[in-house]
C-alpha atoms as a PDB file:
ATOM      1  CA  UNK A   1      24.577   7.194 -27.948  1.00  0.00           C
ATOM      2  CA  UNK A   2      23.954   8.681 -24.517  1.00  0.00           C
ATOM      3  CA  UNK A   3      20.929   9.922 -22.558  1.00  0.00           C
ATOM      4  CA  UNK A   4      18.430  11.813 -23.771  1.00  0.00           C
ATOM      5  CA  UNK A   5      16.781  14.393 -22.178  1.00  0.00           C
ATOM      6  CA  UNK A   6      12.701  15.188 -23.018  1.00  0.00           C
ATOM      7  CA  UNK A   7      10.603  17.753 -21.781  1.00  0.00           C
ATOM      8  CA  UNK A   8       7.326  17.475 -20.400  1.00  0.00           C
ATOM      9  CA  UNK A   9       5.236  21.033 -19.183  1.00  0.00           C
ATOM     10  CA  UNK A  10       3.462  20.491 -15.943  1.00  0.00           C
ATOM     11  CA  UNK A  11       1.920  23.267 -15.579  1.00  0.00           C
ATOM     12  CA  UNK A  12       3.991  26.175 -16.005  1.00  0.00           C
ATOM     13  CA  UNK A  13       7.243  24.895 -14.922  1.00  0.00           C
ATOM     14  CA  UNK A  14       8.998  22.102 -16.942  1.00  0.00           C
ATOM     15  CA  UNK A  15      10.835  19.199 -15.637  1.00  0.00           C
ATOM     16  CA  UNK A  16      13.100  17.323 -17.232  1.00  0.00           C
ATOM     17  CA  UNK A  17      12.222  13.126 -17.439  1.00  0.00           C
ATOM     18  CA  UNK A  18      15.177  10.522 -18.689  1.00  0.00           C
ATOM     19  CA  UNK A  19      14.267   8.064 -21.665  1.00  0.00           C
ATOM     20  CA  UNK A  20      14.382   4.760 -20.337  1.00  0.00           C
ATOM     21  CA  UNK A  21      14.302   2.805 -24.060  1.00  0.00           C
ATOM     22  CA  UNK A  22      17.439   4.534 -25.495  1.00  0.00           C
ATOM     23  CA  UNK A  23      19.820   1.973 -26.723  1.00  0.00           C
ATOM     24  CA  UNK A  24      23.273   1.917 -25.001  1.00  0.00           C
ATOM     25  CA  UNK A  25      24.916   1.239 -28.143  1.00  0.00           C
ATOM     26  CA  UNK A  26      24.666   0.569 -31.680  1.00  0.00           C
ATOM     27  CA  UNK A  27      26.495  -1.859 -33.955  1.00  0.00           C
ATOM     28  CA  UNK A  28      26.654  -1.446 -37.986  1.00  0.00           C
ATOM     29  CA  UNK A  29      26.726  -4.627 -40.019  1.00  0.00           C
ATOM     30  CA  UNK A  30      28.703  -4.378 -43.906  1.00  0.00           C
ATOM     31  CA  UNK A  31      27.142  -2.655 -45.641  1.00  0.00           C
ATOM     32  CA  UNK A  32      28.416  -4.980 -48.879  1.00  0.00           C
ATOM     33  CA  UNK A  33      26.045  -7.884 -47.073  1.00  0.00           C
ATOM     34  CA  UNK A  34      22.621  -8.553 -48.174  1.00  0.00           C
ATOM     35  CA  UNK A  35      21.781  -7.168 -44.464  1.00  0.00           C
ATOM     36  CA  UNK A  36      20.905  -3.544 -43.681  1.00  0.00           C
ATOM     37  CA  UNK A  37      22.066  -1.328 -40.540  1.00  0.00           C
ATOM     38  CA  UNK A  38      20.665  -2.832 -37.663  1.00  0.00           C
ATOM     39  CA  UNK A  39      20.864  -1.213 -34.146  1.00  0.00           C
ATOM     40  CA  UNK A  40      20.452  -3.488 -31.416  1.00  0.00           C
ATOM     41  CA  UNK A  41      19.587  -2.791 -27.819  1.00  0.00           C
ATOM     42  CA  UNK A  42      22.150  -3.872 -24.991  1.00  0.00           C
ATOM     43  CA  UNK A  43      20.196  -5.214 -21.657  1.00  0.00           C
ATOM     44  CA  UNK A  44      22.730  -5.547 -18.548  1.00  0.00           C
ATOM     45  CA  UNK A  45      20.999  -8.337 -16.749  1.00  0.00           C
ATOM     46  CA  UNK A  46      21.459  -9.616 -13.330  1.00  0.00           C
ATOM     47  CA  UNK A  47      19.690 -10.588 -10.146  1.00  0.00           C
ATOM     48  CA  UNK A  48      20.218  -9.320  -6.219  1.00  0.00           C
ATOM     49  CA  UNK A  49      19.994 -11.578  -3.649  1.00  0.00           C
ATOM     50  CA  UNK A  50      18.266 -10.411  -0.297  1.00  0.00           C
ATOM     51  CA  UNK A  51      17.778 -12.193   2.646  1.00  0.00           C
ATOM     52  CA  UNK A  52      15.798 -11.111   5.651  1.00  0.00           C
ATOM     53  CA  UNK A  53      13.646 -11.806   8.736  1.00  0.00           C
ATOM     54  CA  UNK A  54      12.099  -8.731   9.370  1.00  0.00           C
ATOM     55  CA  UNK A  55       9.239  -8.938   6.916  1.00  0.00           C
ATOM     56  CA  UNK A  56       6.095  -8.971   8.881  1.00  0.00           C
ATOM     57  CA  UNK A  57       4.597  -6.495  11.257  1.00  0.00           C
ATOM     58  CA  UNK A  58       6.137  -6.742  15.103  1.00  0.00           C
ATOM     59  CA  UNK A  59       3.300  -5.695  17.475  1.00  0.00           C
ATOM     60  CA  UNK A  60       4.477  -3.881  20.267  1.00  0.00           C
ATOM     61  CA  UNK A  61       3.947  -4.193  23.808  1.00  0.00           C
ATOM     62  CA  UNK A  62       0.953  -2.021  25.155  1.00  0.00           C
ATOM     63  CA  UNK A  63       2.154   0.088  28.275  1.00  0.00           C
ATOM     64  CA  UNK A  64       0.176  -2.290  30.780  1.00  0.00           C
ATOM     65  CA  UNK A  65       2.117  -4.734  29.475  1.00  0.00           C
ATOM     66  CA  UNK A  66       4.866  -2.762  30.031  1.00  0.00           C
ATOM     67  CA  UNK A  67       4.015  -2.080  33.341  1.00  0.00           C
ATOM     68  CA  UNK A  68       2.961  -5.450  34.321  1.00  0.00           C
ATOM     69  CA  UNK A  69       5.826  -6.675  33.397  1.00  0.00           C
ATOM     70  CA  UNK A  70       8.297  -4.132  35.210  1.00  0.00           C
ATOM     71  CA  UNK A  71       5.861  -4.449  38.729  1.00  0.00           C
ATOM     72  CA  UNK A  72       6.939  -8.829  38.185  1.00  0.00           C
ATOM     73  CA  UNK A  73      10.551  -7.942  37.872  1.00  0.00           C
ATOM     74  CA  UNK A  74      10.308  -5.880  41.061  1.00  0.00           C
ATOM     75  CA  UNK A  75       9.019  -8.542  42.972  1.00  0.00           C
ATOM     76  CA  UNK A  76      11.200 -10.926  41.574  1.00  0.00           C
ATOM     77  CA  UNK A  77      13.971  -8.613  43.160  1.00  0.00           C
ATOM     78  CA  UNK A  78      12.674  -8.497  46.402  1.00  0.00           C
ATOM     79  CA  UNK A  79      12.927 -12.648  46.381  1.00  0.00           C
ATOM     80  CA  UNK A  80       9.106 -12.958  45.776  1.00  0.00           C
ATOM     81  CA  UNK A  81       8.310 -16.442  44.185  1.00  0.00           C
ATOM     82  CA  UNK A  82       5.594 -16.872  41.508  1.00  0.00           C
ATOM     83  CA  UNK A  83       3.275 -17.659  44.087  1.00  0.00           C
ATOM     84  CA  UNK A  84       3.423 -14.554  46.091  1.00  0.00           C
ATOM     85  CA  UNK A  85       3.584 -12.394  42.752  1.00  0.00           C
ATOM     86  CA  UNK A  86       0.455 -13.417  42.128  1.00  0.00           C
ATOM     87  CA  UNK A  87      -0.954 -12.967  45.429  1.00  0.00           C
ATOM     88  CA  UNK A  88       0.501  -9.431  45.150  1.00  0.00           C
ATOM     89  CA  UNK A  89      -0.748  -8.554  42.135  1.00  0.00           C
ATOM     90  CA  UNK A  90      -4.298 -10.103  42.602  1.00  0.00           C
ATOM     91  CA  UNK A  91      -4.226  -7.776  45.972  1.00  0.00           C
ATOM     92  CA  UNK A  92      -3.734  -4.616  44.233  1.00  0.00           C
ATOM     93  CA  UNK A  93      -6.836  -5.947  41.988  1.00  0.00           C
ATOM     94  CA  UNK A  94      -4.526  -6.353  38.226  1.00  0.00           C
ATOM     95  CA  UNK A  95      -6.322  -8.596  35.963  1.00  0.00           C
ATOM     96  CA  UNK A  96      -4.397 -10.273  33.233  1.00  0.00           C
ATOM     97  CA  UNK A  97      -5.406  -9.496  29.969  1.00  0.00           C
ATOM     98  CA  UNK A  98      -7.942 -11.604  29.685  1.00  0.00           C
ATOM     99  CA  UNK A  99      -9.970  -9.815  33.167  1.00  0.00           C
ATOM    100  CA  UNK A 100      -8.741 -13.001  34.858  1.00  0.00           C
ATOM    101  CA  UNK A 101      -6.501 -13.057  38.156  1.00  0.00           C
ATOM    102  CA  UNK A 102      -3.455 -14.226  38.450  1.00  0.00           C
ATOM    103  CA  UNK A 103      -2.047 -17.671  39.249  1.00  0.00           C
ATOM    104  CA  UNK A 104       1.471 -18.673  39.337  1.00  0.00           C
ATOM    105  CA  UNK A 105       1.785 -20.090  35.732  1.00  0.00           C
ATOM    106  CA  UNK A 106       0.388 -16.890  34.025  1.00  0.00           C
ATOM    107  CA  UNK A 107       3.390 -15.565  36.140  1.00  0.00           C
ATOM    108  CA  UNK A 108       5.949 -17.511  35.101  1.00  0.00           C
ATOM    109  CA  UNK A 109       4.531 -17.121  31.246  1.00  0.00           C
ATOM    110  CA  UNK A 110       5.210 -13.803  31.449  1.00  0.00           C
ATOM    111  CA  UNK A 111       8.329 -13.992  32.065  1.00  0.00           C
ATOM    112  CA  UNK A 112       9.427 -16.761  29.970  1.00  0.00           C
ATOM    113  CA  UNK A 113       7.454 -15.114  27.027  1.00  0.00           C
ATOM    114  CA  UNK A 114       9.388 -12.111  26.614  1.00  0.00           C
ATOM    115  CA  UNK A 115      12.609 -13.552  27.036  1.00  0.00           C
ATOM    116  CA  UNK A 116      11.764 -15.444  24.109  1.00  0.00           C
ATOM    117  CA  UNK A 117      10.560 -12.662  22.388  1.00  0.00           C
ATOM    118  CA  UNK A 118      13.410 -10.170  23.024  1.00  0.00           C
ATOM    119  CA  UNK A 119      15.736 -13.560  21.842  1.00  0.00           C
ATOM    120  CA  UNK A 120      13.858 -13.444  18.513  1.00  0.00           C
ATOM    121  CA  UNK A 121      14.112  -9.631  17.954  1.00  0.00           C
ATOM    122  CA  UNK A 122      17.751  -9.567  18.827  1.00  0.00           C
ATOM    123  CA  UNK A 123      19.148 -12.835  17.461  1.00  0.00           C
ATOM    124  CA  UNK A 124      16.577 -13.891  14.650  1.00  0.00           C
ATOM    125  CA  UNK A 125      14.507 -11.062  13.477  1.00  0.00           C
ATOM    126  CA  UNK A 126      17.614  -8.298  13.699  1.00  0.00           C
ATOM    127  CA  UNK A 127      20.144 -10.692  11.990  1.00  0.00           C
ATOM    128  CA  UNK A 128      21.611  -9.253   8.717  1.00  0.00           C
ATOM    129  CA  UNK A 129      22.702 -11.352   6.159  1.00  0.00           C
ATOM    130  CA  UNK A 130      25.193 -10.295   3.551  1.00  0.00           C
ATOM    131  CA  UNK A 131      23.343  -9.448   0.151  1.00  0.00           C
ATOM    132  CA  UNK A 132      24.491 -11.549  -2.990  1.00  0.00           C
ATOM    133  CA  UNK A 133      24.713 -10.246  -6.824  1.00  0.00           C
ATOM    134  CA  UNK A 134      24.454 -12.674 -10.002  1.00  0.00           C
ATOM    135  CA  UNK A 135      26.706 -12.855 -12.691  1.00  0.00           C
ATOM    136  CA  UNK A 136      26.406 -10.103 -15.058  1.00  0.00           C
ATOM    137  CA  UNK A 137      25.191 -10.709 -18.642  1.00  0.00           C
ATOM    138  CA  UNK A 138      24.668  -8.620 -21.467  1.00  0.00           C
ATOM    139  CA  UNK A 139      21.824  -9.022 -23.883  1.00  0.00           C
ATOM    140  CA  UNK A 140      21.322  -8.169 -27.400  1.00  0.00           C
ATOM    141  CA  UNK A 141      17.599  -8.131 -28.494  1.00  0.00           C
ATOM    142  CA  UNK A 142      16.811  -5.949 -31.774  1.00  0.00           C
END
């Protein structure tokens, strides 16, 4: 037996919906036996294994982060040490994110923070793992 089709109105247009409890098939017992015609139902079961890291909210970095971080690289270019990062950046009157100043620690936190964190997005978070299907069995309920 195949799909059938029902109609439901929604308001003046119809749209056509799919029965979901159709059976796929139907087998016929003897009819010489003291059994009737039975029609059972055929359920293709099987389960779909999914694997992944990426399943809780990332928080992006705010653009003074953003900023922050990019003035720190700068300095770092022009052979500035923690120490006289913070200096610098205590000078022009940035605050950490807490409204504290800087000291060379908070500096080097920075720094070794989001190099962890761009190592998780890239190697952890981003990794794909191939997806996995069950065997495949077919059940007859009535």
């Amino acid at each position: 037996m195949g799909k059938k089709k029902a109609v439901k109105k929604v308001g003046n247009s119809e749209e056509n919906l799919i029965h979901c409890s159709v059976p796929i098939s139907h087998r016929r017992i003897n009819s010489s036996s003291d059994f009737a015609t039975d029609r059972l139902y055929q359920y293709l079961t099987f389960t779909l294994y999914c694997r992944s890291n990426n399943l809780t909210y990332q928080a992006p970095y705010s653009k003074r982060q953003f900023i922050v971080l990019g003035l720190i690289k700068e300095l770092q270019k022009q052979d500035f040490g923690y120490r006289r990062i913070a200096q610098k950046l205590n000078s022009w009157g940035i605050k950490t994110d807490r409204s504290n100043t800087f000291i060379p620690t908070s500096i080097y936190s920075i720094i070794k923070r989001y190099g962890q964190r761009t190592f998780r997005i890239e190697e952890t978070r981003n990794k794909k793992y191939p997806s996995t299907l069950s065997e495949m069995n077919i059940i007859f309920d009535e």
